[in-house]
Protein backbone atom coordinates (compact mmCIF):
# COMPACT_ATOMS: atom_id res chain seq x y z
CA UNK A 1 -44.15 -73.06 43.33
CA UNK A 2 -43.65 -69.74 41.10
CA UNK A 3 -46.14 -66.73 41.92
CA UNK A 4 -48.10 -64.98 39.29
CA UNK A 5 -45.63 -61.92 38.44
CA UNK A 6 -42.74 -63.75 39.17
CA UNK A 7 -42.35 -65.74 35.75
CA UNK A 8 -40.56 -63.78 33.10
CA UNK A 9 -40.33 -64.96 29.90
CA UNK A 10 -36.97 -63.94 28.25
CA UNK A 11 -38.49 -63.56 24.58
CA UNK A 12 -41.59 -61.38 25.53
CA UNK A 13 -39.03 -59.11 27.48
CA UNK A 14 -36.95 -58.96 24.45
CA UNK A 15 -39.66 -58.17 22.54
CA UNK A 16 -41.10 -55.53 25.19
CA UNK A 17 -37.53 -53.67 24.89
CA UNK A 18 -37.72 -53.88 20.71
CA UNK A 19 -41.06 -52.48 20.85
CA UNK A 20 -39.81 -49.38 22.88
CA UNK A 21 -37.15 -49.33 20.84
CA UNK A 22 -39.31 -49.19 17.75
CA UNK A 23 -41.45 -46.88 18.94
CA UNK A 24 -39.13 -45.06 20.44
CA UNK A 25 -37.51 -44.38 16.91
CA UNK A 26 -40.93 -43.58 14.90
CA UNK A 27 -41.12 -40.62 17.63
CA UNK A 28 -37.91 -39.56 16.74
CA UNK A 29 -38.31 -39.70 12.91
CA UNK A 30 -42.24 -38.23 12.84
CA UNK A 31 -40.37 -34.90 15.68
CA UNK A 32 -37.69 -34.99 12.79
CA UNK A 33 -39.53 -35.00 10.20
CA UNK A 34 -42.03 -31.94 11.69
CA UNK A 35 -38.55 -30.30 12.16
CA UNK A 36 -38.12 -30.67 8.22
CA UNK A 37 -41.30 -29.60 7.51
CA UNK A 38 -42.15 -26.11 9.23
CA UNK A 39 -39.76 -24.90 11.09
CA UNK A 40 -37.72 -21.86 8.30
CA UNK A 41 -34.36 -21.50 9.85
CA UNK A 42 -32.41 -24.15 7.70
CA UNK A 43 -29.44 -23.54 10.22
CA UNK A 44 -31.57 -24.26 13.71
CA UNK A 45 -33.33 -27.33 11.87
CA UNK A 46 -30.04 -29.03 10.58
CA UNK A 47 -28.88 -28.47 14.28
CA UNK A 48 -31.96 -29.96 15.94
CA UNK A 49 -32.06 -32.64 13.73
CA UNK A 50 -28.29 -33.58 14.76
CA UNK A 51 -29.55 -33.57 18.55
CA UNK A 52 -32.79 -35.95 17.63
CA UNK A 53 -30.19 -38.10 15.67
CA UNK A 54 -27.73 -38.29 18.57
CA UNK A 55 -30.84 -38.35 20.91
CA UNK A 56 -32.20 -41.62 19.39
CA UNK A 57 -29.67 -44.27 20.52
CA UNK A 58 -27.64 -41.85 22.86
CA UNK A 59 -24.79 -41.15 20.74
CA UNK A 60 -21.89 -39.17 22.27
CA UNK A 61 -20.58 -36.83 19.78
CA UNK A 62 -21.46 -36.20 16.33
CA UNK A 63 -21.51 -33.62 13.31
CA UNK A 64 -23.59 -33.06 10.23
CA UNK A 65 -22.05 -31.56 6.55
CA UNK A 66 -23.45 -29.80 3.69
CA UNK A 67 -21.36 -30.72 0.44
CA UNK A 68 -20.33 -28.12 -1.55
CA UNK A 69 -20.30 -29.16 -5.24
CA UNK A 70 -18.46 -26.21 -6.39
CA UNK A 71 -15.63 -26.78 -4.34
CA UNK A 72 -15.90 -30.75 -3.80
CA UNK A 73 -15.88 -30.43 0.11
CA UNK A 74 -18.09 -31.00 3.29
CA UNK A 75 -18.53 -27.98 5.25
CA UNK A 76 -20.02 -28.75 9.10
CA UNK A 77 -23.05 -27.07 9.29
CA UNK A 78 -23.86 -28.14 12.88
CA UNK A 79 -21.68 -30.26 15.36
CA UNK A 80 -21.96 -31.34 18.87
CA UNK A 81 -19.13 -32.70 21.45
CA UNK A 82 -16.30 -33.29 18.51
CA UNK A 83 -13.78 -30.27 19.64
CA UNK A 84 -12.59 -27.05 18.39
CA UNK A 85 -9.73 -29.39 16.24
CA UNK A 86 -12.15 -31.25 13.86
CA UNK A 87 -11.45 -29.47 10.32
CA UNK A 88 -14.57 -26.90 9.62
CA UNK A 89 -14.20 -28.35 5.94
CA UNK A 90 -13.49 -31.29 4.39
CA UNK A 91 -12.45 -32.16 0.73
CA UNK A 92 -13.47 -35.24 -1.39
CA UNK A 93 -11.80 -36.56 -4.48
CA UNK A 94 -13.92 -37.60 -7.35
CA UNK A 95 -13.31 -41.42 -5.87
CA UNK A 96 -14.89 -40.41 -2.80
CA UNK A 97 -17.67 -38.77 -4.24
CA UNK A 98 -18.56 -41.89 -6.25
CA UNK A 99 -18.10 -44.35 -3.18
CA UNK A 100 -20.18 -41.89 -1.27
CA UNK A 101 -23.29 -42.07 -3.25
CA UNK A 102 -22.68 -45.85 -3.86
CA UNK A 103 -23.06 -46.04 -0.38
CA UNK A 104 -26.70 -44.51 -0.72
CA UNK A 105 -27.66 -43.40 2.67
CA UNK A 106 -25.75 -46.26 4.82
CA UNK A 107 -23.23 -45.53 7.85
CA UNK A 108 -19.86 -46.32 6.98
CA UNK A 109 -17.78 -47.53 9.91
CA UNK A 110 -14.32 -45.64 10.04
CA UNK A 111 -12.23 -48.68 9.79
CA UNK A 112 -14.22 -50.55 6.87
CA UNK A 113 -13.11 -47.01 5.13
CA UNK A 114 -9.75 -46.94 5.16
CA UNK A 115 -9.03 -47.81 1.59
CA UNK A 116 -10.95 -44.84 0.33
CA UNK A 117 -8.60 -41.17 0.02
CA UNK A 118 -11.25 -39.68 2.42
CA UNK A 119 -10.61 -41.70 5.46
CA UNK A 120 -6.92 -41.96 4.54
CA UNK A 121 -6.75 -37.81 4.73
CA UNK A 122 -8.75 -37.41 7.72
CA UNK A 123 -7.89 -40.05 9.45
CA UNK A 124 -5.90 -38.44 12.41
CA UNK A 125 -8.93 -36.21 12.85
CA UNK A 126 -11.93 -38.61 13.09
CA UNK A 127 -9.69 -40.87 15.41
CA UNK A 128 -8.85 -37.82 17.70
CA UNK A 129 -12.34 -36.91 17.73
CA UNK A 130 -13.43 -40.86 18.45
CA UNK A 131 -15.84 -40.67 15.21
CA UNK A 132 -17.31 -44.55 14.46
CA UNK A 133 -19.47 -43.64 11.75
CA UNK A 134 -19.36 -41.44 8.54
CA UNK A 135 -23.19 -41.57 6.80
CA UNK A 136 -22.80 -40.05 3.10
CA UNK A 137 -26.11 -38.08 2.53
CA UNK A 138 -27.41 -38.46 -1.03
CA UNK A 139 -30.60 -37.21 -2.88
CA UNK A 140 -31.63 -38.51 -6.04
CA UNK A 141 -27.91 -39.83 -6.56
CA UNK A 142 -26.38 -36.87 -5.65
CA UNK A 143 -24.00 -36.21 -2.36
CA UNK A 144 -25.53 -33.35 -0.70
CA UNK A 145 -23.62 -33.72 2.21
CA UNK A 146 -22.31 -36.46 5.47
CA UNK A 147 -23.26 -37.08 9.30
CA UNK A 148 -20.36 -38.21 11.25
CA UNK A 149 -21.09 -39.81 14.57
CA UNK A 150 -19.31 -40.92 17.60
CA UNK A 151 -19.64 -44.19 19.88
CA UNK A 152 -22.99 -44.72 22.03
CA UNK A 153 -23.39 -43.77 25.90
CA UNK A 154 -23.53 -47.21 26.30
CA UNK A 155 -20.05 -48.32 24.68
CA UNK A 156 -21.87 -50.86 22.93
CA UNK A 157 -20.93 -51.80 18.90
CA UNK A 158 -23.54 -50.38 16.64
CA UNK A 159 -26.13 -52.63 15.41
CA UNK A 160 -27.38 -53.49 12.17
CA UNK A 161 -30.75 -52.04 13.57
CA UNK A 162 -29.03 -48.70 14.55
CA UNK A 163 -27.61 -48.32 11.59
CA UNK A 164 -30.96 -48.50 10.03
CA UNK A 165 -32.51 -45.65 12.23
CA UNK A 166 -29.48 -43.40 11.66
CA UNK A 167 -29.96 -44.08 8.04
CA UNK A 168 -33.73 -43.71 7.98
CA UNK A 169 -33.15 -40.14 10.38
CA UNK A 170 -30.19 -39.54 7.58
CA UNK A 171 -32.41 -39.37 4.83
CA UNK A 172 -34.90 -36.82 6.47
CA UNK A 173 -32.22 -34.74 6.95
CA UNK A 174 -30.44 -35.42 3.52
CA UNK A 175 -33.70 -34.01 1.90
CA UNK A 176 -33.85 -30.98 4.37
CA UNK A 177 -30.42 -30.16 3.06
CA UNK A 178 -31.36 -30.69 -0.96
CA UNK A 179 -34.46 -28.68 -0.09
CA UNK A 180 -31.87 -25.95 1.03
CA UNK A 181 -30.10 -26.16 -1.95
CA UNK A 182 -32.58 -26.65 -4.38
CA UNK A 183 -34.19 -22.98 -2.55
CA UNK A 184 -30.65 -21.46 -2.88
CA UNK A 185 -30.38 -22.38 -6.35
CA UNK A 186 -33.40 -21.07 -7.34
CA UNK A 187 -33.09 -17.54 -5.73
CA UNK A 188 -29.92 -17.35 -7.01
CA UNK A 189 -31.71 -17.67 -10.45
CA UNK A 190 -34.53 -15.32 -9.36
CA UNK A 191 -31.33 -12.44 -8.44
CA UNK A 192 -29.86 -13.35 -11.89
CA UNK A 193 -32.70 -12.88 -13.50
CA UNK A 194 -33.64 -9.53 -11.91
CA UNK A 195 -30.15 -8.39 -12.32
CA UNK A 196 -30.58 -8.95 -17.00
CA UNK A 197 -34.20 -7.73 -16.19
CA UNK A 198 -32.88 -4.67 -14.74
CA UNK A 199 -30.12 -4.30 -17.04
CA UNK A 200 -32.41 -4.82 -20.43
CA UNK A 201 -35.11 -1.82 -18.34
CA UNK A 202 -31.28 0.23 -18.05
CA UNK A 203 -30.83 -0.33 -21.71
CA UNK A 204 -34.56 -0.39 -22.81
CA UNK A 205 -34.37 3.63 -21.13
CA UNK A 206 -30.94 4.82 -22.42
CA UNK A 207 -31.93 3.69 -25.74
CA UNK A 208 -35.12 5.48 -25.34
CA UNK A 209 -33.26 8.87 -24.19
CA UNK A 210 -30.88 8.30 -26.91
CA UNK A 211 -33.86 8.23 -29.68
CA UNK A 212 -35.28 11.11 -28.19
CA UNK A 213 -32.13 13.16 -27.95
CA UNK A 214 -31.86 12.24 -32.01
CA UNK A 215 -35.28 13.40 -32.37
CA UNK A 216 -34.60 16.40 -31.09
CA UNK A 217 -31.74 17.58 -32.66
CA UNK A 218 -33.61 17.66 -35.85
CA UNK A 219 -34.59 20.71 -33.99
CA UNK A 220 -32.41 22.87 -33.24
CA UNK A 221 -34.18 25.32 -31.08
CA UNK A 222 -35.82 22.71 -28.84
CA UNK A 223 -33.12 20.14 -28.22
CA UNK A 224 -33.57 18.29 -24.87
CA UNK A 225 -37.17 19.17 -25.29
CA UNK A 226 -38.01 15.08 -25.68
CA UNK A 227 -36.11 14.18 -22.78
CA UNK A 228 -37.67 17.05 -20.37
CA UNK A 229 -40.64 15.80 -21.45
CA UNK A 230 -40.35 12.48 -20.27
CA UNK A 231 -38.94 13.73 -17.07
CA UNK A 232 -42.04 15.92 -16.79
CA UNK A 233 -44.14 12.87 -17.66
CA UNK A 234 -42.46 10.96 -14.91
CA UNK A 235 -43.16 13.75 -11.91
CA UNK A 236 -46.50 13.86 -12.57
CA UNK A 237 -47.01 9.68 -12.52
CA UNK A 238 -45.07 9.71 -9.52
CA UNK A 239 -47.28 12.42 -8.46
CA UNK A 240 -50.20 11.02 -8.90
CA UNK A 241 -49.41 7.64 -6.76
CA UNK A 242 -48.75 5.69 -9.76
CA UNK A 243 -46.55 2.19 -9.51
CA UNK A 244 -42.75 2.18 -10.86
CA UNK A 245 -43.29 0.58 -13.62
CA UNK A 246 -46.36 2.96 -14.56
CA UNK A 247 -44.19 6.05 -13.50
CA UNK A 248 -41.47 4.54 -16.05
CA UNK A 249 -43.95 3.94 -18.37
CA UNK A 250 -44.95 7.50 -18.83
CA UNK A 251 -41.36 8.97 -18.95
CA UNK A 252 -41.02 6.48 -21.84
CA UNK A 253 -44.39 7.92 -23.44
CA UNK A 254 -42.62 11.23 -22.88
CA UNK A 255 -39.43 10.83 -24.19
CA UNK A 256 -40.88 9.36 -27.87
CA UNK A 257 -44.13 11.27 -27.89
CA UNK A 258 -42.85 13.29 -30.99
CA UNK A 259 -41.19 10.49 -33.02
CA UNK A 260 -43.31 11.02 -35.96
CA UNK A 261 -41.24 14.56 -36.23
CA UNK A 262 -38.61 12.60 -37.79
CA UNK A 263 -40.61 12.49 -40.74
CA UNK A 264 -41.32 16.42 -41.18
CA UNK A 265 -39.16 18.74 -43.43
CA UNK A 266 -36.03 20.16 -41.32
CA UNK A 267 -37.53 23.30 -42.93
CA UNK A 268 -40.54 23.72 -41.10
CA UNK A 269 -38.93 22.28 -37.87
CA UNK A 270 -36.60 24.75 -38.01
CA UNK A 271 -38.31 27.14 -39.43
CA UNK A 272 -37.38 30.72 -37.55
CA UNK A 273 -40.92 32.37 -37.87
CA UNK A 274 -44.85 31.07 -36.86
CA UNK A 275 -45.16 28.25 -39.81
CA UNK A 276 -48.42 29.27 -42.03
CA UNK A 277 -51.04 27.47 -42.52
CA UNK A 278 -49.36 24.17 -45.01
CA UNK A 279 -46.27 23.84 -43.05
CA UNK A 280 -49.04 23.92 -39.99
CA UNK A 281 -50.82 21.39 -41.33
CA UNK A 282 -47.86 19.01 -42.63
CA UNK A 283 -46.24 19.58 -39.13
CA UNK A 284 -49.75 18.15 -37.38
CA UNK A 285 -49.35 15.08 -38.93
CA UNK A 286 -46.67 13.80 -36.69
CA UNK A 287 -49.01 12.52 -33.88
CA UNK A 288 -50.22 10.03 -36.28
CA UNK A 289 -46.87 9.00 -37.99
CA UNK A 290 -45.80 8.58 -34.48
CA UNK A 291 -48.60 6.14 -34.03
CA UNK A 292 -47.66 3.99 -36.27
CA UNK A 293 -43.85 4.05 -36.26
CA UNK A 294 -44.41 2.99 -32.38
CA UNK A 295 -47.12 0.32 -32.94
CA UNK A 296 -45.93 -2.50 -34.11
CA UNK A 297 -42.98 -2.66 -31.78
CA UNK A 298 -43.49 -4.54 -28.72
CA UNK A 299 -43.06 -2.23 -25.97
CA UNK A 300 -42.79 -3.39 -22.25
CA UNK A 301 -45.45 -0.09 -21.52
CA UNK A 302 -48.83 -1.12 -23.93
CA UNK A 303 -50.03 3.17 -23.93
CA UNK A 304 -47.10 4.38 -25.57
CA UNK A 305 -47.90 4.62 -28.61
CA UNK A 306 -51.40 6.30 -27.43
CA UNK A 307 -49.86 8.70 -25.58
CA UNK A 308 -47.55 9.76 -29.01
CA UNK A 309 -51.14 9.90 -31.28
CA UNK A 310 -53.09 11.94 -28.51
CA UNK A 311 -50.77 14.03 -26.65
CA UNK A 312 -52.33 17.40 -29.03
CA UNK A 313 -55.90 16.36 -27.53
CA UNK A 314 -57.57 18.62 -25.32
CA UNK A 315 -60.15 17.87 -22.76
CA UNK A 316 -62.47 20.07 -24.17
CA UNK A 317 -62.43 18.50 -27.45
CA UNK A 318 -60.84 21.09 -29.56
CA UNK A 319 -57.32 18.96 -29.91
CA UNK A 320 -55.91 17.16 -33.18
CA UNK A 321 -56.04 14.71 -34.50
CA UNK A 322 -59.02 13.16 -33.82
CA UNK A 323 -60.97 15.86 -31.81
CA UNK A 324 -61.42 13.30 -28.90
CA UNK A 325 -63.54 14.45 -25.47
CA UNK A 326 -62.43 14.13 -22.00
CA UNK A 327 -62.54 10.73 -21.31
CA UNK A 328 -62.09 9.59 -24.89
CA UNK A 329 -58.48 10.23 -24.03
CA UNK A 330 -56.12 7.94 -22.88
CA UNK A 331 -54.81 9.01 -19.68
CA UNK A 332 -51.29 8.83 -20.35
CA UNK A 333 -51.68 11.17 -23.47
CA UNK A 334 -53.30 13.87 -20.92
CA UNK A 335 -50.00 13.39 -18.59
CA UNK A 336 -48.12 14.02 -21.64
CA UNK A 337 -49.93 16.83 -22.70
CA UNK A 338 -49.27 18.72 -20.14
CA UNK A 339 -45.76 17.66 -19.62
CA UNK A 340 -45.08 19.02 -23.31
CA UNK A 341 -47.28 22.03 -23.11
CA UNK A 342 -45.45 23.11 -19.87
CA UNK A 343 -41.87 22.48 -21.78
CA UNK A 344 -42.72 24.42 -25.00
CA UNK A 345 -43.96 27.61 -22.45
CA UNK A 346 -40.48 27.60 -20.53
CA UNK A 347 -38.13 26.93 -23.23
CA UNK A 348 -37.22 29.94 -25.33
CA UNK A 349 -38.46 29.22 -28.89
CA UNK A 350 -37.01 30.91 -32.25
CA UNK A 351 -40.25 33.15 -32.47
CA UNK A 352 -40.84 33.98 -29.01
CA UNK A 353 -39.11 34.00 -25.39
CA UNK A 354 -39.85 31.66 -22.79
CA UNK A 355 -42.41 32.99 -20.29
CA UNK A 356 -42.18 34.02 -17.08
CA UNK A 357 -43.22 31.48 -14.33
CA UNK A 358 -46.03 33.36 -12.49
CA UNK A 359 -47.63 33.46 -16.14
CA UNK A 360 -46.72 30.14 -16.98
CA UNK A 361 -48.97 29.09 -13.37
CA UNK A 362 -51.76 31.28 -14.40
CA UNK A 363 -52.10 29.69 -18.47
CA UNK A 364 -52.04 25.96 -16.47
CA UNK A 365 -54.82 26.96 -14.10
CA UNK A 366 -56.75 28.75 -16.51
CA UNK A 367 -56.92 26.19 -19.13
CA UNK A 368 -57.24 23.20 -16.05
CA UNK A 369 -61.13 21.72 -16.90
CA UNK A 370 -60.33 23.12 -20.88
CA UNK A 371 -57.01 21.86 -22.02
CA UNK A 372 -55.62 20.02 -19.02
CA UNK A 373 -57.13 17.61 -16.88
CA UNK A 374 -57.19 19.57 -13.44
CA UNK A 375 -55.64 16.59 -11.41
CA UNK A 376 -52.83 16.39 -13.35
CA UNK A 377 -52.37 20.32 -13.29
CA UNK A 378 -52.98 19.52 -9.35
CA UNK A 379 -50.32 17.47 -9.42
CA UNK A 380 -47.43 18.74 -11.10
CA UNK A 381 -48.49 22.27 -8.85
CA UNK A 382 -47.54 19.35 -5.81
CA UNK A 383 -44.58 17.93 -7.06
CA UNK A 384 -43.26 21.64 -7.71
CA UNK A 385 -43.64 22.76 -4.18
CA UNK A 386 -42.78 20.11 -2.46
CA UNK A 387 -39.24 20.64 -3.69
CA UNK A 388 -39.64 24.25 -2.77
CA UNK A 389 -41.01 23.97 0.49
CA UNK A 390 -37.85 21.52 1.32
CA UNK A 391 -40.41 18.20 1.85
CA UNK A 392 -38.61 16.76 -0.54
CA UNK A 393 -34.81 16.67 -1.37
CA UNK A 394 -34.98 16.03 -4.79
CA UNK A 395 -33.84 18.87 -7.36
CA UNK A 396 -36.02 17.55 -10.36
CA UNK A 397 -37.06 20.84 -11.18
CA UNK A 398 -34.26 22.99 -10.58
CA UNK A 399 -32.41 20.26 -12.84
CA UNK A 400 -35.13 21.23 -15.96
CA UNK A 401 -35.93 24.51 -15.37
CA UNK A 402 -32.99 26.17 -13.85
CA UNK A 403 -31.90 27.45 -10.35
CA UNK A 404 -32.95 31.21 -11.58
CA UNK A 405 -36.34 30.11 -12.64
CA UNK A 406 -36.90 28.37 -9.36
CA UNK A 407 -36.00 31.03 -7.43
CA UNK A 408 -38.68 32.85 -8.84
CA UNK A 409 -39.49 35.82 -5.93
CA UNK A 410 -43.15 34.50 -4.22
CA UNK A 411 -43.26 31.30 -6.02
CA UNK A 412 -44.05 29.17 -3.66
CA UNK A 413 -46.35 31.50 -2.25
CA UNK A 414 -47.83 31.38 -5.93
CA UNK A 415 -48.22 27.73 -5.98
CA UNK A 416 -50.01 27.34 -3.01
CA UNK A 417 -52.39 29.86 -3.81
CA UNK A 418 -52.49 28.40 -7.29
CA UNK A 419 -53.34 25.19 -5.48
CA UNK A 420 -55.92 26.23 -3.36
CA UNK A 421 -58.30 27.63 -5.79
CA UNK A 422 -57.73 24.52 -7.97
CA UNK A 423 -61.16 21.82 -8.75
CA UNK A 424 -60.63 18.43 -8.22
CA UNK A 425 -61.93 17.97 -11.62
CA UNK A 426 -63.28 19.18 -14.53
CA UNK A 427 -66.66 20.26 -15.46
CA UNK A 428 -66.45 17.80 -18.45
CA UNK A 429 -65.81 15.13 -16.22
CA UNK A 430 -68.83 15.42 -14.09
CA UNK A 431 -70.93 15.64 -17.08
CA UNK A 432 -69.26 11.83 -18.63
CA UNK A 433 -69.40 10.84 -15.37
CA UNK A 434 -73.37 11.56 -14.92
């Protein structure tokens, strides 16, 4: 008489074992798959997903590749039990490359492939380090790389039904490994790109220098004066907090803000005496010729042009051309103006001397509120004593002005005095702003 319990039914334990089994393997494939997904460290997930791959039928040994398609090889990425001898990279001929992605994510066993060059090469190798399988890993039918395995824990021949795990776990990590390259490819674009971006901003700015330097040797009592300009122009953005690409922007406004010079007479450029009241008024007209000689080109900084129409604006609204007040300006132009106001009082000049510093301060505090917008006076007073005081090691000014000009007995002293009787703003800007 048989006992309850005591009948077993071979089929429903068979089919107890293949439902571990299966479930066993969806664990395995949804951990793998979460490994795919989130974890960032392509090297730790390729190597994790090796152990879940061994892990899931209890394989011995076993490696995974990345396929290089530069140099036609597989170079182990991650490996586990197949010695210090197995070769770090492997090549493939064109014929194994094709067979490879024929065989579209399914094990090869090593002695079905013997009559492909791959297997013929390494042969010695995948013998000595007992490797059964070689999986090809392909992605939209391209190799992007190989698992090589070793013989179960068990000793047991590998089943069609292992063979489909190791090539369902094959292609999660086939992706992971596209997804790799597909990320390497594109930042390798991204540096490219940055690297032409940055060398069309290099050439964008030495062509810029270069115009202004033939600008000003129309002149030949200011020359340089363009490019000081735009160095001037960049301090004070920098001063102020502005971005790089706004601090670039204004050296840029600097360095062309008299471009519509290149239409005056040499004459009156040149001209060795105060020009009267004509040449005066000929020589005025090169903030708007500017204008327009800038406008229609497509520059990567949109107030450029501006800055060339309105850098002879005052605050106060007693500026050319267009007699614009305070806030009427644009910004940039005001940087500028003071950037080429400051230039024309320290350079010497055919009719006049350039002046000494402590009067130079004075004029630029004076006219702060009236001329000059007092934060930009504020902060070109900064930028010039930070370099004095040491807080900076930057010789920006001592590059522009001169080492004897700098030097200047009680000029920092000056400065910081200068600074501390400064406004914040103007009166004109309270009044707009009310």
């Amino acid at each position: 008489m048989v006992k309850i319990g005591e009948f077993k039914n071979p089929d429903i334990q068979g089919m107890s074992e293949n439902r571990k089994k299966l479930i066993h393997t969806f664990g395995a494939l949804a951990e793998l798959g979460q490994e795919i997904s989130y974890r960032q460290n392509f090297q730790e997930t390729v190597r994790i997903s090796l152990h879940l791959l061994l892990g899931s039928l209890a394989i011995m040994r076993g490696g995974v590749a990345r396929f290089s398609r530069f140099g036609h090889e597989l170079n182990m990425i991650a490996a586990r039990g197949m010695g210090d001898d197995f070769p770090l990279a492997l090549s493939l001929c064109s014929e194994d490359e094709r067979q490879f992605v024929n065989a579209g994510t399914f094990p090869i066993e090593n002695l079905d492939g013997k009559v492909l060059p791959f297997f013929q090469v390494y042969d010695h190798s995948l013998e000595r380090s007992r490797i059964e399988l070689v999986m090809p890993l392909v992605n939209r039918d391209e190799i992007v790389g190989s698992v090589f395995l070793g013989e179960k824990a068990s000793g047991e021949p590998y089943t069609s039904h292992d063979k489909d795990i190791i090539s369902a776990m094959g292609r999660h990590i086939g992706v992971a490994i596209a997804q790799r390259n597909l990320m390497a490819e594109l930042e390798r674009r991204v540096e490219e790109n940055r690297r032409l971006y940055e060398n069309l901003r290099t050439t964008y700015k030495d062509t810029v220098q270069a115009f202004a330097a033939a600008i000003d040797r129309k002149d030949k009592y200011t020359e340089g004066h363009s490019v000081r300009v735009g160095k001037y122009s960049e301090i004070i953005g920098s001063e102020l907090g502005w971005g790089t690409d706004e601090v670039e922007g204004s050296a840029v406004a600097g360095y062309l803000h008299d471009i519509g010079k290149i239409t005056v007479e040499r004459k009156i450029i040149n001209a060795p005496y105060r020009i009267n009241a004509k040449e005066s008024s000929e020589l005025n007209k090169h903030p708007g010729v500017g204008y327009e000689i800038l406008m229609p080109i497509h520059h990567p900084y949109a107030d450029v042009p501006l800055a060339a129409k309105y850098h002879h604006e005052r605050i106060d609204g007693r500026g050319y051309p267009d007699g614009l007040y305070d806030q009427e300006i644009p910004y940039i132009a005001k940087v500028v103006n003071l950037a080429d106001s400051f230039d024309a009082m320290t350079t010497d000049r055919p009719y006049k001397r350039r002046r000494p510093v402590n009067d130079v301060f004075a004029d630029l505090q004076r006219n702060a509120g009236k001329q000059f917008a007092p934060e930009i006076v504020t902060a070109f007073f900064k930028g010039m004593l930070k370099e004095l005081s040491g807080e900076t090691k930057e010789r920006r000014f001592r590059k522009l002005l001169g080492r004897e000009y700098m030097e200047t007995e009680g000029l920092a002293t000056t400065l910081r005095k200068t600074l501390n009787e400064m406004a914040p703003t103007s009166p004109l800007t309270y009044v707009r702003h009310g």
